[in-house]
Protein backbone atom coordinates (compact mmCIF):
# COMPACT_ATOMS: atom_id res chain seq x y z
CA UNK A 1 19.56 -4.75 18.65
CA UNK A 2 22.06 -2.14 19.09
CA UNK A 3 21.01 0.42 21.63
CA UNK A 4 20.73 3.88 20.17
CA UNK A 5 19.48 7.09 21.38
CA UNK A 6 15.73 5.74 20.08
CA UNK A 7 15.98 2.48 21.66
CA UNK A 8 15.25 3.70 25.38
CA UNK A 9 12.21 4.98 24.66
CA UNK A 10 8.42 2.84 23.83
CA UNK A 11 7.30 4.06 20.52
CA UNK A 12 10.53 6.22 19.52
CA UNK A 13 8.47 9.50 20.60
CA UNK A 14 9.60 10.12 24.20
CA UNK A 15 13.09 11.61 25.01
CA UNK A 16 12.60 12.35 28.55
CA UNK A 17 10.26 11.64 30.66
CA UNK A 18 7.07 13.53 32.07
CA UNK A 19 7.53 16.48 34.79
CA UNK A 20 7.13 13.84 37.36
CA UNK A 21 9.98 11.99 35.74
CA UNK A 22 7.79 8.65 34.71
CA UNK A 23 8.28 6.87 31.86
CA UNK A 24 4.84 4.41 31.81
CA UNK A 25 6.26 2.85 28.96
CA UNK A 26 9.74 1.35 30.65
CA UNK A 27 8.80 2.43 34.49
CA UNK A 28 12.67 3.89 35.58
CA UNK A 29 12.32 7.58 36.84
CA UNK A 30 14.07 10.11 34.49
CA UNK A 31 15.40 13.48 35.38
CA UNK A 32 12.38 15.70 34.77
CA UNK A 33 11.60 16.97 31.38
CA UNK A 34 9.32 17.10 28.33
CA UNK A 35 7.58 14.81 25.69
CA UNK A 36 9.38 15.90 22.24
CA UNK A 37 8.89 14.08 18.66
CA UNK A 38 11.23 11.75 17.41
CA UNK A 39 12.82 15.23 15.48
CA UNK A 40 13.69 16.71 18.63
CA UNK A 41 15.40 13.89 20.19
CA UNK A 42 18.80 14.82 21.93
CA UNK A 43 21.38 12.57 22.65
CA UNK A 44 21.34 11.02 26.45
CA UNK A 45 22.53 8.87 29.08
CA UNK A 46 21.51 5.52 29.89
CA UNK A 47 20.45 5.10 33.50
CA UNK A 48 22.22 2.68 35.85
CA UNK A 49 19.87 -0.39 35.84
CA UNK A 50 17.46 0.66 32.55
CA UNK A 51 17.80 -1.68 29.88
CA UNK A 52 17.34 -0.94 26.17
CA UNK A 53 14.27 -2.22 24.73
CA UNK A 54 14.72 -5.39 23.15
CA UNK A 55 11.47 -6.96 22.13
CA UNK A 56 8.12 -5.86 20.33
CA UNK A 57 4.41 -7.31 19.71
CA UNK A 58 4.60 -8.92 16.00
CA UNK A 59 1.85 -10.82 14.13
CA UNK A 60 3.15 -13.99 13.07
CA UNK A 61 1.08 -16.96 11.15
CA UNK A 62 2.99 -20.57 11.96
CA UNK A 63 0.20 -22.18 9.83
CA UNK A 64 -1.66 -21.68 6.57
CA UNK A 65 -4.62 -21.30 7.48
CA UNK A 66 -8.15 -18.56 7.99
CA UNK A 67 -7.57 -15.31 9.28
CA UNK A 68 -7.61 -17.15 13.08
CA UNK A 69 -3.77 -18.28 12.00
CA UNK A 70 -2.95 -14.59 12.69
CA UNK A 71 -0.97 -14.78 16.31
CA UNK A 72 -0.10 -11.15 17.87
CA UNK A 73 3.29 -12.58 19.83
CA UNK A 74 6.80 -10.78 21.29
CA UNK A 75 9.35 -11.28 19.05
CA UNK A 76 13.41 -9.54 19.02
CA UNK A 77 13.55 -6.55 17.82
CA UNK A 78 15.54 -6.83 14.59
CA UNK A 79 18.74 -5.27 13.73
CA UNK A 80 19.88 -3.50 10.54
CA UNK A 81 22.81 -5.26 8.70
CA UNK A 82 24.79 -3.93 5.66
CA UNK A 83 22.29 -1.39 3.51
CA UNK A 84 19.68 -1.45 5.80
CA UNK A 85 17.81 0.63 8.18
CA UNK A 86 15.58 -0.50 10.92
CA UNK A 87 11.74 1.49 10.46
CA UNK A 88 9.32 2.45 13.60
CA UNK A 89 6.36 1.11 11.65
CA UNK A 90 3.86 4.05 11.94
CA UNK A 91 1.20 2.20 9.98
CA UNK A 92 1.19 -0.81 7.41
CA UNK A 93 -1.17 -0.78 4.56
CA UNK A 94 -2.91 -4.36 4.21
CA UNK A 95 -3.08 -5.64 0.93
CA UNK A 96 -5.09 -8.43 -0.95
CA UNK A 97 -2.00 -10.32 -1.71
CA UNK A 98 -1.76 -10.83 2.06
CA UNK A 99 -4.56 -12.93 2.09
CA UNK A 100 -3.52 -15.22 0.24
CA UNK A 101 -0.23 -15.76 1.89
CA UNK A 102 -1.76 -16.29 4.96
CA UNK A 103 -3.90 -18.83 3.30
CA UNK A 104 -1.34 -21.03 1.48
CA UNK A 105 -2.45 -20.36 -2.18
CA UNK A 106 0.72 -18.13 -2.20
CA UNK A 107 3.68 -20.45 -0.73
CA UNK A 108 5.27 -19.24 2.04
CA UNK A 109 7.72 -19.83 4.80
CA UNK A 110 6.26 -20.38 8.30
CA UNK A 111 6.65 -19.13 10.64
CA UNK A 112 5.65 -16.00 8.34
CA UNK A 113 4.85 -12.20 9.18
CA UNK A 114 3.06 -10.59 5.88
CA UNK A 115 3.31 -6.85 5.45
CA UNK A 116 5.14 -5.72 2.57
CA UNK A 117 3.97 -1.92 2.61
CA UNK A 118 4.09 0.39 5.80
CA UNK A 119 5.17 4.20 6.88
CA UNK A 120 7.14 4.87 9.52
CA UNK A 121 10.41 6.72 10.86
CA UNK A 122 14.36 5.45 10.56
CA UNK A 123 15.64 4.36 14.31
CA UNK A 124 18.95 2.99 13.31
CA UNK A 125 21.21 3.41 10.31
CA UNK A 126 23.22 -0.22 9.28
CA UNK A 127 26.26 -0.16 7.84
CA UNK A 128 26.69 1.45 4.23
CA UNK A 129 24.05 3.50 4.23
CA UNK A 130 24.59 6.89 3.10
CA UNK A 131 21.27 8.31 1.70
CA UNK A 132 18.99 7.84 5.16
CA UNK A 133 19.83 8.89 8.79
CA UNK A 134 18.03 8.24 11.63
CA UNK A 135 14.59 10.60 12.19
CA UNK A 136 13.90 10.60 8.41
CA UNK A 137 10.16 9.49 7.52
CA UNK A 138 9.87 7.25 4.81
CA UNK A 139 7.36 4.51 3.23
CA UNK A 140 7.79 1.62 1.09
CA UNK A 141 6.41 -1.14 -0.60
CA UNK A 142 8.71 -3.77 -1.18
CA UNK A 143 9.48 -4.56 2.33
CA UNK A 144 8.97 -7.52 4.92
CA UNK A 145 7.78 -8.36 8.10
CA UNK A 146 5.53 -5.22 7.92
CA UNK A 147 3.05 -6.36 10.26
CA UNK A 148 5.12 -5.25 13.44
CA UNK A 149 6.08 -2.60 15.49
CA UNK A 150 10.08 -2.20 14.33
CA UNK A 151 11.09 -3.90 10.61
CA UNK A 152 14.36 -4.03 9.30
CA UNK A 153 14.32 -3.13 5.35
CA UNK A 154 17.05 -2.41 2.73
CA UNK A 155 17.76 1.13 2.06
CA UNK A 156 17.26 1.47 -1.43
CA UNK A 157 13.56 0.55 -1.43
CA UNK A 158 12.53 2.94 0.59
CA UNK A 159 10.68 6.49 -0.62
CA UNK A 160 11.27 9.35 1.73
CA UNK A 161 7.83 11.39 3.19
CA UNK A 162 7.38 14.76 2.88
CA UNK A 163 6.48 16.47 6.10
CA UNK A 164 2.95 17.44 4.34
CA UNK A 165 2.17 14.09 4.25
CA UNK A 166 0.90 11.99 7.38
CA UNK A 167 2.36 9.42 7.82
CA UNK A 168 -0.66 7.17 8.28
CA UNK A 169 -1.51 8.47 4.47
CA UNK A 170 2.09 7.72 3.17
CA UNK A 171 1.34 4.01 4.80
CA UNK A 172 -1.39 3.79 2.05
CA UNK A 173 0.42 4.94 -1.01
CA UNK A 174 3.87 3.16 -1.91
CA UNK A 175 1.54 -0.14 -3.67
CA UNK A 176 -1.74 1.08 -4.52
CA UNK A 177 -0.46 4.73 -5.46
CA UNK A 178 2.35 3.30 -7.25
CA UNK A 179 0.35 0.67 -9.37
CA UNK A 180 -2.13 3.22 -10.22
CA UNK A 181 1.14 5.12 -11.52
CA UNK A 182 2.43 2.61 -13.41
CA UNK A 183 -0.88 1.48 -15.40
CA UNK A 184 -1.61 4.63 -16.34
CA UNK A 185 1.83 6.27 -17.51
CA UNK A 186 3.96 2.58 -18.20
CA UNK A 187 1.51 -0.41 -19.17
CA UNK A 188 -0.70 1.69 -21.18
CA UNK A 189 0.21 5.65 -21.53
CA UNK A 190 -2.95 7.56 -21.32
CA UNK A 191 -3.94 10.33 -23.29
CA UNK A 192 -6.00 13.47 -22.98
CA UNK A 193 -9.18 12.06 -24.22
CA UNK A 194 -8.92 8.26 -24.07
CA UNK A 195 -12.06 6.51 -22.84
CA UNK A 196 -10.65 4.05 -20.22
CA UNK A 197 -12.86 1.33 -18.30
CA UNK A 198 -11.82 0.23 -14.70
CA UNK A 199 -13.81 -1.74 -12.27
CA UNK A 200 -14.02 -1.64 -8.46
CA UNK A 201 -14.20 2.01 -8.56
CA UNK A 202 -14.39 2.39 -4.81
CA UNK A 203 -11.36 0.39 -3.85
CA UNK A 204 -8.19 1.41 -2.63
CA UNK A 205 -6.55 1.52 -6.49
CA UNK A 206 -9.42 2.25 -8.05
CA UNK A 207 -10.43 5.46 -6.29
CA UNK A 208 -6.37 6.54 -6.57
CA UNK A 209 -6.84 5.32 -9.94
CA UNK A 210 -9.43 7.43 -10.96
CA UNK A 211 -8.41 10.13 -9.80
CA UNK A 212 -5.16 9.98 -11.65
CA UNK A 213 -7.14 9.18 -14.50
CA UNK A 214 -8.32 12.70 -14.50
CA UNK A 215 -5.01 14.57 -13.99
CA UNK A 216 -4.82 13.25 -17.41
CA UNK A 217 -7.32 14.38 -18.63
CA UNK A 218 -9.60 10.85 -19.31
CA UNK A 219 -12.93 9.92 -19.60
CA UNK A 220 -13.51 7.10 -16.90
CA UNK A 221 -16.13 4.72 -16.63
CA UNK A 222 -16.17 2.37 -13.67
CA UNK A 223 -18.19 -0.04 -11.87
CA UNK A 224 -19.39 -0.13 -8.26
CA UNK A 225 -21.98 -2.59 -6.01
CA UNK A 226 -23.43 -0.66 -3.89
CA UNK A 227 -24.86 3.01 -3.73
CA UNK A 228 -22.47 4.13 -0.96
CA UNK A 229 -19.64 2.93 -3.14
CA UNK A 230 -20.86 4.39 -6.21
CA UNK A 231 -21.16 7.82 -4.34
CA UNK A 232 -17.33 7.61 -3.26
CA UNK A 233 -16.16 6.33 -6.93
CA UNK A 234 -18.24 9.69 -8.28
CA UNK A 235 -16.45 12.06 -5.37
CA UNK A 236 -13.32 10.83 -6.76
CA UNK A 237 -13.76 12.31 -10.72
CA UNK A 238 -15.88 8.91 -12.13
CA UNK A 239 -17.75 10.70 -15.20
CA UNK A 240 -20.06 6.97 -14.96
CA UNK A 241 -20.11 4.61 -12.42
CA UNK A 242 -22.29 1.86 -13.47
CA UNK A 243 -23.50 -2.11 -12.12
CA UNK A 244 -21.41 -4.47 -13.48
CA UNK A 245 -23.71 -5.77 -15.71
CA UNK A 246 -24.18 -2.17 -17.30
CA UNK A 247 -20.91 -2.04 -18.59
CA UNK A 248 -21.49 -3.11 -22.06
CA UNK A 249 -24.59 -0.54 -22.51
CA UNK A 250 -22.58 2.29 -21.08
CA UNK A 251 -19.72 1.21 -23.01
CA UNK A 252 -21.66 1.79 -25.88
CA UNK A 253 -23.35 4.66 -25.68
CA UNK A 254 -20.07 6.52 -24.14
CA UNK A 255 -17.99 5.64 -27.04
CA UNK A 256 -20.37 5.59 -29.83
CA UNK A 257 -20.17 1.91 -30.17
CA UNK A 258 -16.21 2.35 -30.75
CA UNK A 259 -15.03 1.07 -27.56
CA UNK A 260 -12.70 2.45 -24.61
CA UNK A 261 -9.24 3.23 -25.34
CA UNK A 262 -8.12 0.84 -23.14
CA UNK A 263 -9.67 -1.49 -19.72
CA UNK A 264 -7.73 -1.83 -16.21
CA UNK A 265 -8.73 -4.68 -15.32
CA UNK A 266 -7.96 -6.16 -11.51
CA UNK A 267 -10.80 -8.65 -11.12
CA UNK A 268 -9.60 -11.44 -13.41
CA UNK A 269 -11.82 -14.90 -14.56
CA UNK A 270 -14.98 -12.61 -13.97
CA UNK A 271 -14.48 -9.84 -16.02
CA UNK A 272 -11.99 -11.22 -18.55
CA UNK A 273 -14.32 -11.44 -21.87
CA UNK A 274 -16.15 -8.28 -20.93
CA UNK A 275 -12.88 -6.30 -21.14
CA UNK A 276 -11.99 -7.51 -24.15
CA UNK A 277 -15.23 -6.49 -25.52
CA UNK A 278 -15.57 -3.22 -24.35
CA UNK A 279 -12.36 -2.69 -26.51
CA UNK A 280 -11.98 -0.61 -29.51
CA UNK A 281 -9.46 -1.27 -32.20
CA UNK A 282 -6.40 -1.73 -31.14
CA UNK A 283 -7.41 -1.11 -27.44
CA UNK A 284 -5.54 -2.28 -24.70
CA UNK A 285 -6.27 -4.77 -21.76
CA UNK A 286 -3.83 -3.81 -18.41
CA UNK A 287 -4.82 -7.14 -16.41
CA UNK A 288 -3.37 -6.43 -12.89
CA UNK A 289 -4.92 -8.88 -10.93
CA UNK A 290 -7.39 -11.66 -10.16
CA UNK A 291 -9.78 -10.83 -7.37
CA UNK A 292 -12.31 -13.20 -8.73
CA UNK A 293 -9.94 -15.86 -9.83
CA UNK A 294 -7.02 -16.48 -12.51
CA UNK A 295 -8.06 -15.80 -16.14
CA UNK A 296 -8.11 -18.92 -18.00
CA UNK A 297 -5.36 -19.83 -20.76
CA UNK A 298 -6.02 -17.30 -23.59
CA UNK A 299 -6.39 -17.90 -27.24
CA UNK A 300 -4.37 -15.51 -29.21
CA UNK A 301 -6.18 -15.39 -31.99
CA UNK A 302 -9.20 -14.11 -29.95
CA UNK A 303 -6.74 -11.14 -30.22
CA UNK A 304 -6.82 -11.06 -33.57
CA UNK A 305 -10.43 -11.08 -34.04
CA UNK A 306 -11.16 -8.80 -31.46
CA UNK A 307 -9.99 -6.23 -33.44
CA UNK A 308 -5.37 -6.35 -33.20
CA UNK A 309 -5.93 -6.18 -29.53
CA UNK A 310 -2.90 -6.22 -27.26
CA UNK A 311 -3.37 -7.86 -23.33
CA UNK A 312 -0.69 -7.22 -20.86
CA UNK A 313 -0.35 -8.86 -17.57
CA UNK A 314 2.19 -6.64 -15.31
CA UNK A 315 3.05 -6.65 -11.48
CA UNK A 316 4.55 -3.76 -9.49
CA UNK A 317 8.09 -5.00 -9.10
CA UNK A 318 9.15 -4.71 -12.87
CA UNK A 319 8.06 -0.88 -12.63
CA UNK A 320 10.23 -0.26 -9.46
CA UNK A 321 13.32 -1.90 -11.08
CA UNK A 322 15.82 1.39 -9.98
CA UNK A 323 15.97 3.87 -7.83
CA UNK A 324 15.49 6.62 -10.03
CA UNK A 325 11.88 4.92 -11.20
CA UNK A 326 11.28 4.38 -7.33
CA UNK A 327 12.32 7.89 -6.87
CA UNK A 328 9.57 8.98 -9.82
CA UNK A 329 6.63 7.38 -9.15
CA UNK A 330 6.69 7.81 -5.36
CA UNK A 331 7.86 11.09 -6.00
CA UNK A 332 4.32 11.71 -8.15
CA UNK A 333 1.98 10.14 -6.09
CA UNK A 334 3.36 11.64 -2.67
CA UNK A 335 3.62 15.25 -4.72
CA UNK A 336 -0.02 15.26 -5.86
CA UNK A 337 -1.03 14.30 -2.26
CA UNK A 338 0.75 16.84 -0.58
CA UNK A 339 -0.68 19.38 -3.70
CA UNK A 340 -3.90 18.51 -2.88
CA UNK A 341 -4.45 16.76 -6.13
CA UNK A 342 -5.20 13.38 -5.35
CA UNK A 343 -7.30 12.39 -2.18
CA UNK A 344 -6.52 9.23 -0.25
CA UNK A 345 -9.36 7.33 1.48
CA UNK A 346 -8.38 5.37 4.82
CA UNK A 347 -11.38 2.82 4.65
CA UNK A 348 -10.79 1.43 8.27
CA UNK A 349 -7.66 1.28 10.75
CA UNK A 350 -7.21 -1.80 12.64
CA UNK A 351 -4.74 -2.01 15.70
CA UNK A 352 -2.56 -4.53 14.71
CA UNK A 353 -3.21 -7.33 17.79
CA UNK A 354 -6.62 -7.38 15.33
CA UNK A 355 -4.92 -8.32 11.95
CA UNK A 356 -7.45 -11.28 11.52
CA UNK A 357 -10.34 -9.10 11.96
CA UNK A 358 -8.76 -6.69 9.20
CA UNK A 359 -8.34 -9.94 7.12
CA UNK A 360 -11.73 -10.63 7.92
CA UNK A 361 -12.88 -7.30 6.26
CA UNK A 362 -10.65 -7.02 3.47
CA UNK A 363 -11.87 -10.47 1.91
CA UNK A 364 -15.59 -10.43 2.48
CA UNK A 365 -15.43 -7.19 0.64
CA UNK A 366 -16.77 -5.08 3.35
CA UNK A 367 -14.08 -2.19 3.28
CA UNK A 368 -13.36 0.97 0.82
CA UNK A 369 -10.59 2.76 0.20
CA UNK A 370 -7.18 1.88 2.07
CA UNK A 371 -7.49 -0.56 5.38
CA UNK A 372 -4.45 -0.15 7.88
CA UNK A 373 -2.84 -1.84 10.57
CA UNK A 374 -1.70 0.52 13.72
CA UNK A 375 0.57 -0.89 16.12
């Protein structure tokens, strides 16, 4: 790592020491001074004998395996090469895709560090990068590693942070705020007045989801297990939030027997043929993922008889494919949270050494809302 003014310092927050002249984070005395963010920092000297921090706590898997693979080990402290920046990770969003990394029914490379989506604050600038400096907040999606205390990412997939925004918020946005942007203004563009079904109405993209659903002025049903979960999926602008096996009914009597304008549909083999069947003519089925399970090979002419239906399967990465979408979508989500307009739910914070025990969580279904890693 090449020392900077940050690299001193435990957590990129302290530029001097306390009064008494302690640091408890690297133990040399300091001439006296005061605790400043990572805004205020002022350039300084490097006592004789102090040594730039060059490690951090990282959770690395070696194995597939249960959420027990998770190791919380020292690692280096990478360095930023050509377009990139290294990140202070303020928080990093866990995601379901995570899971399944971990467990082997996603390939990886082991040793492997998931994280993919975190918040956090530029400590060094690599070469070639013009359009971040060190002390600007940012957030991202598309990164690596993100399940540590510094990351090294490329430049150009990172979103800057308003100040309005936390930064613990921001951690929760860039995947779940930016798929809920692209399903509802790229895969299918909703209306003023469409009758859209979701499901999961009390998860992390459903509740951003529905929400956004109403900035456009929609009708949304969605579905929810439990009482407490139906409660939050109402809070968030649900006009019905129904058992699972109500949909059809409600369907029905919402739309007149016509069907919803269109389904999102992230639960997969369970909920495959009911989307299709809530659909009007000509409806549209978003499938963005397969909680349950993949959806089996489809029959096109099920399309055909379903009324001209159209199905589309999407993923995140072909609606981030420049950065002047990036700069759009993150731009919207961020905008509306900062406005006020949208409300983001943190469903639980873990501190990182207890990644498995957020894994834990996240698959047996016992979170809402966004679940976060702290370092």
């Amino acid at each position: 790592m090449k020392p900077n003014k940050y690299s001193y310092f435990a957590s990129g927050f302290a530029i001097r020491a306390d009064p008494s002249g302690f640091c408890p984070a690297y133990g040399p005395r300091l001439a006296g001074g005061i605790i400043r963010t990572v805004r205020d920092l002022q350039p300084m000297t490097l006592i004789e004998g102090m040594e730039p921090r060059m490690t951090q706590y990282t959770i690395v898997a070696n194995q597939a395996g249960g959420p027990e693979v998770l190791e919380y080990v020292e690692t280096q402290i990478p360095t930023p090469g050509e377009g990139q920046v290294q990140v202070e990770v303020a928080a990093a969003g866990l995601n379901f895709i995570e899971t399944y990394q971990r467990s082997g029914t996603y390939p990886v490379d082991y040793p492997f560090t998931p994280g993919s989506e975190f918040a956090g604050t530029v400590t060094e600038v690599g070469p070639g990068v013009r359009n971040l400096k060190v002390g600007d907040r940012v957030a991202t999606s598309e990164g690596v590693n993100g399940y540590a205390q510094f990351v090294v990412v490329d430049a150009a997939v990172l979103g800057k942070v308003p100040d309005a925004v936390d930064l613990r918020l921001a951690a929760a946005l860039p995947l779940q705020g930016c798929t809920a942007h692209y399903l509802i203004h790229s895969s299918y563009m909703v209306r003023s007045g469409d009758v859209v079904l979701t499901y999961a109405g009390a998860g992390g993209v459903g509740l951003l989801l529905t929400q956004m659903l109403k900035l456009k002025g929609a009708t949304v049903i969605t579905t929810a297990s439990t009482q407490q979960k139906k409660d939050l999926a109402k809070a968030a602008g649900a006009d019905y939030v129904v058992d699972y096996d109500q949909v059809p009914q409600t369907v029905a009597k919402v739309t007149g027997g016509s069907g919803v304008h269109a389904v999102y549909d992230g639960i997969g083999k369970d909920t495959f043929e009911m989307s299709l069947e809530a659909l009007r003519r000509r409806g549209t089925l978003v499938l963005f993922g397969g909680a349950s399970g993949q959806v089996p090979p489809l029959d096109l002419q099920r399309l055909n008889a379903g009324g001209s239906l159209t199905v589309t399967r999407p993923k995140l990465a072909d609606f981030l494919t420049t950065p002047e979408e990036r700069a759009w979508r993150f731009g919207d989500v961020l905008g509306w949270v900062a406005e006020g307009k949208i409300d983001v739910r943190i469903g639980a914070e873990f501190p990182m050494a207890r990644a498995a025990d957020a894994h834990r969580a996240l698959e047996g279904r016992q979170t809402t809302g966004k679940v976060l890693l702290l370092p």
